[in-house]
N, C-alpha and C. Protein backbone atom coordinates (compact mmCIF):
# COMPACT_ATOMS: atom_id res chain seq x y z
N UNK A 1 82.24 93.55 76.25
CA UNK A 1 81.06 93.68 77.09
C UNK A 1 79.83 93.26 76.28
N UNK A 2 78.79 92.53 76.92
CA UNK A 2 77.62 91.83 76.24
C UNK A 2 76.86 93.30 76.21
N UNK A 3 76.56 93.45 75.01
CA UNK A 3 74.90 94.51 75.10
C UNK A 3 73.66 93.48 75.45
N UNK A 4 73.12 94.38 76.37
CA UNK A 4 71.97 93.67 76.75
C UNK A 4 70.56 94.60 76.24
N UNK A 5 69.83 93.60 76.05
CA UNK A 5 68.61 94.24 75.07
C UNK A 5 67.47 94.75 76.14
N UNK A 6 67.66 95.90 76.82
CA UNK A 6 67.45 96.33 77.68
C UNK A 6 65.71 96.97 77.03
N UNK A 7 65.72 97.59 76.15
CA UNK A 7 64.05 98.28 75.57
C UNK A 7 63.58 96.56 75.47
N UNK A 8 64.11 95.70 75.01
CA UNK A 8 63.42 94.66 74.41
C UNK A 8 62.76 94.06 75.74
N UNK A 9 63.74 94.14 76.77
CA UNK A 9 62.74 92.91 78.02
C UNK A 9 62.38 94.05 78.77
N UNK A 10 62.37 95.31 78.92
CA UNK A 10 61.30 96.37 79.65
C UNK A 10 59.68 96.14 78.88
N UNK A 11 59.99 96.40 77.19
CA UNK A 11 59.02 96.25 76.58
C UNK A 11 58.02 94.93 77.30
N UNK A 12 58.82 93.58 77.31
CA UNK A 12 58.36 92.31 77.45
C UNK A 12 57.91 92.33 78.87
N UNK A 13 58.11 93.05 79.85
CA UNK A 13 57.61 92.66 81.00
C UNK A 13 56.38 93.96 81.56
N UNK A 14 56.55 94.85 80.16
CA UNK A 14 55.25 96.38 80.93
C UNK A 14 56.16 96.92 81.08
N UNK A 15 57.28 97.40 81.23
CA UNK A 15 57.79 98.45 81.97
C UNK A 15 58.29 99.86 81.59
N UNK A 16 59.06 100.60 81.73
CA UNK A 16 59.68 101.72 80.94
C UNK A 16 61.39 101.10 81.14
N UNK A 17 62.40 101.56 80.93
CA UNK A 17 63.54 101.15 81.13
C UNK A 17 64.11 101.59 82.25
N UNK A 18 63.75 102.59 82.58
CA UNK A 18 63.68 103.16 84.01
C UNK A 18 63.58 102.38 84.80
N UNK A 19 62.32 101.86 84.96
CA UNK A 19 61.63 101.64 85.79
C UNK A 19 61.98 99.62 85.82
N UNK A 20 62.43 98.94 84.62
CA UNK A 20 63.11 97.82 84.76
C UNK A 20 64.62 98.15 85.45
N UNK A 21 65.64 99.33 85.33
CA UNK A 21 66.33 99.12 85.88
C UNK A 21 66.30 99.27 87.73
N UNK A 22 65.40 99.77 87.92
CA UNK A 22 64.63 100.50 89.18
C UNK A 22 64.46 98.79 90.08
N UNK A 23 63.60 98.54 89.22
CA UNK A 23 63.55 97.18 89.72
C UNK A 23 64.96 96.20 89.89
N UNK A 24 65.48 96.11 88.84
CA UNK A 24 66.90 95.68 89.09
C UNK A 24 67.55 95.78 90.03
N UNK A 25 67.83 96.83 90.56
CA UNK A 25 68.48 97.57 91.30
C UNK A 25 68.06 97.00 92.49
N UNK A 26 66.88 96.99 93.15
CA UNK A 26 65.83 96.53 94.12
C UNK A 26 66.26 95.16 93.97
N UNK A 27 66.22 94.32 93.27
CA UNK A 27 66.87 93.41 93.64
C UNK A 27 67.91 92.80 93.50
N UNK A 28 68.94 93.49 93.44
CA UNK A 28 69.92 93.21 93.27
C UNK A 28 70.55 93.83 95.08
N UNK A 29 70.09 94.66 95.87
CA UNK A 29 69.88 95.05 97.08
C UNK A 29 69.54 94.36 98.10
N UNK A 30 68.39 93.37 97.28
CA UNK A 30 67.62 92.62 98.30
C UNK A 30 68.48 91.41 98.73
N UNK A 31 68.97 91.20 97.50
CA UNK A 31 70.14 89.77 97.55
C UNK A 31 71.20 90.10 97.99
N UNK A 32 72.24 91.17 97.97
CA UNK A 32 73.06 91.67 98.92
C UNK A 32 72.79 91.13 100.54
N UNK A 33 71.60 92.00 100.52
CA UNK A 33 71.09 91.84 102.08
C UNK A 33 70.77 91.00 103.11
N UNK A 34 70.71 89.86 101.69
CA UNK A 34 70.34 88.73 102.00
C UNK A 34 71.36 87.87 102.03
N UNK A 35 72.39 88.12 101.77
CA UNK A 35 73.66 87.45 101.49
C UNK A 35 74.23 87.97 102.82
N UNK A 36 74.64 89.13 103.43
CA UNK A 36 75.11 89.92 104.46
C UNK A 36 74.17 89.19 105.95
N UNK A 37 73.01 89.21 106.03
CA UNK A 37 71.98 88.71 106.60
C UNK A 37 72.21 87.33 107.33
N UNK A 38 72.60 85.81 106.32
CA UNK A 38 72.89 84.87 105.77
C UNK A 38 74.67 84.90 106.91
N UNK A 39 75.35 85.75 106.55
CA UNK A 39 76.77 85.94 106.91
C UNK A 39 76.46 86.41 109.03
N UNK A 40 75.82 87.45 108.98
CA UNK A 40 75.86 87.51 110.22
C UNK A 40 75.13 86.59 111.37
N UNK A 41 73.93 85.74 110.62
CA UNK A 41 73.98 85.05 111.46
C UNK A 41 74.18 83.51 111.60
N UNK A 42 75.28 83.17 110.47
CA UNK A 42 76.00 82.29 110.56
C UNK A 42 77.64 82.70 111.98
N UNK A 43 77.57 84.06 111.97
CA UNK A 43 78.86 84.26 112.82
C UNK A 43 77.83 84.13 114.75
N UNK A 44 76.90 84.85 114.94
CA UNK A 44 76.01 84.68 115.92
C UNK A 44 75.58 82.88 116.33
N UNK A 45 75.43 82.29 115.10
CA UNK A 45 74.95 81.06 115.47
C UNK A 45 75.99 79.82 116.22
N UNK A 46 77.68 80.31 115.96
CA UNK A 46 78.45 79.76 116.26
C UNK A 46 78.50 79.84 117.82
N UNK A 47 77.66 80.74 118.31
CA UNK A 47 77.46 80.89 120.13
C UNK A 47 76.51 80.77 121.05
N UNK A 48 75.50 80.46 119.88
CA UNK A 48 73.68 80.32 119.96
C UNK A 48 73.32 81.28 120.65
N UNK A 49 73.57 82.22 119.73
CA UNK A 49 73.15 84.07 120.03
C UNK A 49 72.74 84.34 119.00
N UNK A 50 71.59 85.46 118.95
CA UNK A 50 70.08 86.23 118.44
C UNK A 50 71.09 86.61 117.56
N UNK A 51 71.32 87.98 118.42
CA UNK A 51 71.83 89.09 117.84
C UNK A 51 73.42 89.84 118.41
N UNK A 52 73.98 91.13 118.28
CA UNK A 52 74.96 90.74 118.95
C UNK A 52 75.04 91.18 120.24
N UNK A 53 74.33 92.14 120.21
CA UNK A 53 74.12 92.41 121.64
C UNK A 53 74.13 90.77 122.75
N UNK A 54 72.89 90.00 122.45
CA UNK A 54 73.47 88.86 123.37
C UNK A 54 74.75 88.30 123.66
N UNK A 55 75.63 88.26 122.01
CA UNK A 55 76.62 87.36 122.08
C UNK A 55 77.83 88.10 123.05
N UNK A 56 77.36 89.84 123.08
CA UNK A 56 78.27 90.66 124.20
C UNK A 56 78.36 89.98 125.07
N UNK A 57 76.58 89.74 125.72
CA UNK A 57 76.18 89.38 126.84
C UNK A 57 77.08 88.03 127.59
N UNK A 58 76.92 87.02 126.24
CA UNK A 58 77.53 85.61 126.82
C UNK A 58 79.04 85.48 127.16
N UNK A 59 79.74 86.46 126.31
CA UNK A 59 80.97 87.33 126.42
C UNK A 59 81.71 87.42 127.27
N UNK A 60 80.32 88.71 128.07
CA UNK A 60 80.71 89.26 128.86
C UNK A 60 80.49 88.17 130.42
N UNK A 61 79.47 87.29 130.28
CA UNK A 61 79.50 86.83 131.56
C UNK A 61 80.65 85.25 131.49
N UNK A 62 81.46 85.20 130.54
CA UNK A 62 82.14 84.06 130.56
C UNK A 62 81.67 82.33 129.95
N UNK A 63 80.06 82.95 128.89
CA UNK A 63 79.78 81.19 128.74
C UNK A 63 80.30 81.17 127.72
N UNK A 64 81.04 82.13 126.66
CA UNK A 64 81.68 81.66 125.59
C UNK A 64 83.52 82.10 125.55
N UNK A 65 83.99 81.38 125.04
CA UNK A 65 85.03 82.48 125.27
C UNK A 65 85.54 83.17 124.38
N UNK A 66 86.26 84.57 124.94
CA UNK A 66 86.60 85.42 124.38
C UNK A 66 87.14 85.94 123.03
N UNK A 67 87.66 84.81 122.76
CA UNK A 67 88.66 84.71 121.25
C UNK A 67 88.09 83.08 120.79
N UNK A 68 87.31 83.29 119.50
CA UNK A 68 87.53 84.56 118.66
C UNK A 68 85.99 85.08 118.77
N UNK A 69 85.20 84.80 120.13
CA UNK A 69 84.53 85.52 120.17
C UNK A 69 83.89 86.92 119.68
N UNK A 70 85.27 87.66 120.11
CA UNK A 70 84.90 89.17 120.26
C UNK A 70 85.24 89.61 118.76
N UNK A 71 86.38 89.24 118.01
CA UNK A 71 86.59 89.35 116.73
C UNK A 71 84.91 88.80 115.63
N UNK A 72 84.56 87.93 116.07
CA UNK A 72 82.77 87.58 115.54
C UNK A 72 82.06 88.80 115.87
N UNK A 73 82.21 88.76 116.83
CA UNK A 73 81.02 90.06 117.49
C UNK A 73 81.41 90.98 116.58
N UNK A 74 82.13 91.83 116.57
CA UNK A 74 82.71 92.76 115.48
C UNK A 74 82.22 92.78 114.32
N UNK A 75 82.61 91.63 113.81
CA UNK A 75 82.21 91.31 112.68
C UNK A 75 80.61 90.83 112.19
N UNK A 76 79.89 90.84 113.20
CA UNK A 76 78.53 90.90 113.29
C UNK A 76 77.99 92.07 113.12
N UNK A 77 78.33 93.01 114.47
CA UNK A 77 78.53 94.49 114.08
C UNK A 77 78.23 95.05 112.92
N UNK A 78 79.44 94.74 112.33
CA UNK A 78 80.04 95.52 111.07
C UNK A 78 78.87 95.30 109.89
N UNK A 79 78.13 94.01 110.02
CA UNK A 79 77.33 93.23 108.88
C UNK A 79 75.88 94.05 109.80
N UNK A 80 75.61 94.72 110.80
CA UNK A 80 74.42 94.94 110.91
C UNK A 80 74.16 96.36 110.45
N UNK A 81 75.84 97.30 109.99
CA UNK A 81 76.10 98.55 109.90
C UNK A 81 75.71 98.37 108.48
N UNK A 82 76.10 96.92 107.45
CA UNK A 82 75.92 97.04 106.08
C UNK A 82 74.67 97.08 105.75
N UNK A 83 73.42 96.00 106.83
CA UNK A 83 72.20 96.06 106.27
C UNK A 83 71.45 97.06 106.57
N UNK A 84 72.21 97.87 107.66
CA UNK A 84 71.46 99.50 107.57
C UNK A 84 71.33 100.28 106.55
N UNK A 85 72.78 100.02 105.53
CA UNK A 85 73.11 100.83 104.58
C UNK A 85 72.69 100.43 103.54
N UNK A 86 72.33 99.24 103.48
CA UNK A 86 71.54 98.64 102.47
C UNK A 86 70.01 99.17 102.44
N UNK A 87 69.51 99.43 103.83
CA UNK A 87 68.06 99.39 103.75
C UNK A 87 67.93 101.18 103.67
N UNK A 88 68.91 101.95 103.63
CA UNK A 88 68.73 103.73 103.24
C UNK A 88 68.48 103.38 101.94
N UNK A 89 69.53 102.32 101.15
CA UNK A 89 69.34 102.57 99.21
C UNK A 89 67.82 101.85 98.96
N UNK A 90 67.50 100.57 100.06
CA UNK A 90 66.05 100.46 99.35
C UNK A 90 64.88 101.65 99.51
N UNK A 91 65.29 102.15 101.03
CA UNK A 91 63.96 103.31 101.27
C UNK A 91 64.04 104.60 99.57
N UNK A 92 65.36 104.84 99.67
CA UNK A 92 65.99 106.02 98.70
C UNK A 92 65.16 105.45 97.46
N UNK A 93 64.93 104.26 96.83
CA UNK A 93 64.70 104.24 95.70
C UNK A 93 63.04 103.22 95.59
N UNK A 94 62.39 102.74 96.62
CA UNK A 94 61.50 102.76 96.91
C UNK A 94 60.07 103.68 96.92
C-alpha cells in the first residue's frame, strides 16, 4: 500500500487533515453521483424520456415497447434510489 503524505498536502492547501479528508470524501461523492446520474440517463435517453416516471408513461400507453423497456425503467429506478443515497452522505457531511 502507497503511504500518502496526507499532513504534507493538508498543510499545502490550508487545511487540517480532517478537513482535507472531509473534502475528499465530498468529492469523491460528487463523482459517484455523477457517474450514477451519467448511467440513468443514458438508460431514459434510449426512449426520449426525462425521467422515469415518463418512460412508465410511454410504456404504459404502447409508444415504446415493453422489453427491455421495463427492465430500463427499473433500472433507472434503482439509479434514482442511489442518488438519493448519495445526496443523505453529502447533506450528513456537509
Amino acid at each position: 500500500m502507497i503511504a500518502l503524505p496526507t499532513a504534507e498536502l493538508a498543510t499545502a492547501f490550508g487545511l487540517s487533515e480532517g478537513e482535507l479528508f472531509r473534502q475528499a470524501f465530498i468529492s469523491l461523492l460528487q463523482e459517484k453521483k455523477r457517474q450514477v446520474l451519467q448511467l440513468k440517463l443514458e438508460y431514459l435517453a434510449r426512449y426520449g424520456a426525462q425521467t422515469p416516471d415518463e418512460l412508465e408513461v410511454k410504456i404504459a400507453q404502447g409508444s415504446v415497447s415493453e422489453h427491455p423497456a421495463w427492465e430500463d425503467l427499473i433500472a433507472a429506478e434503482n439509479l434514482n434510489t442511489r442518488i438519493e443515497e448519495i445526496d443523505v452522505y453529502l447533506k450528513d457531511i456537509s
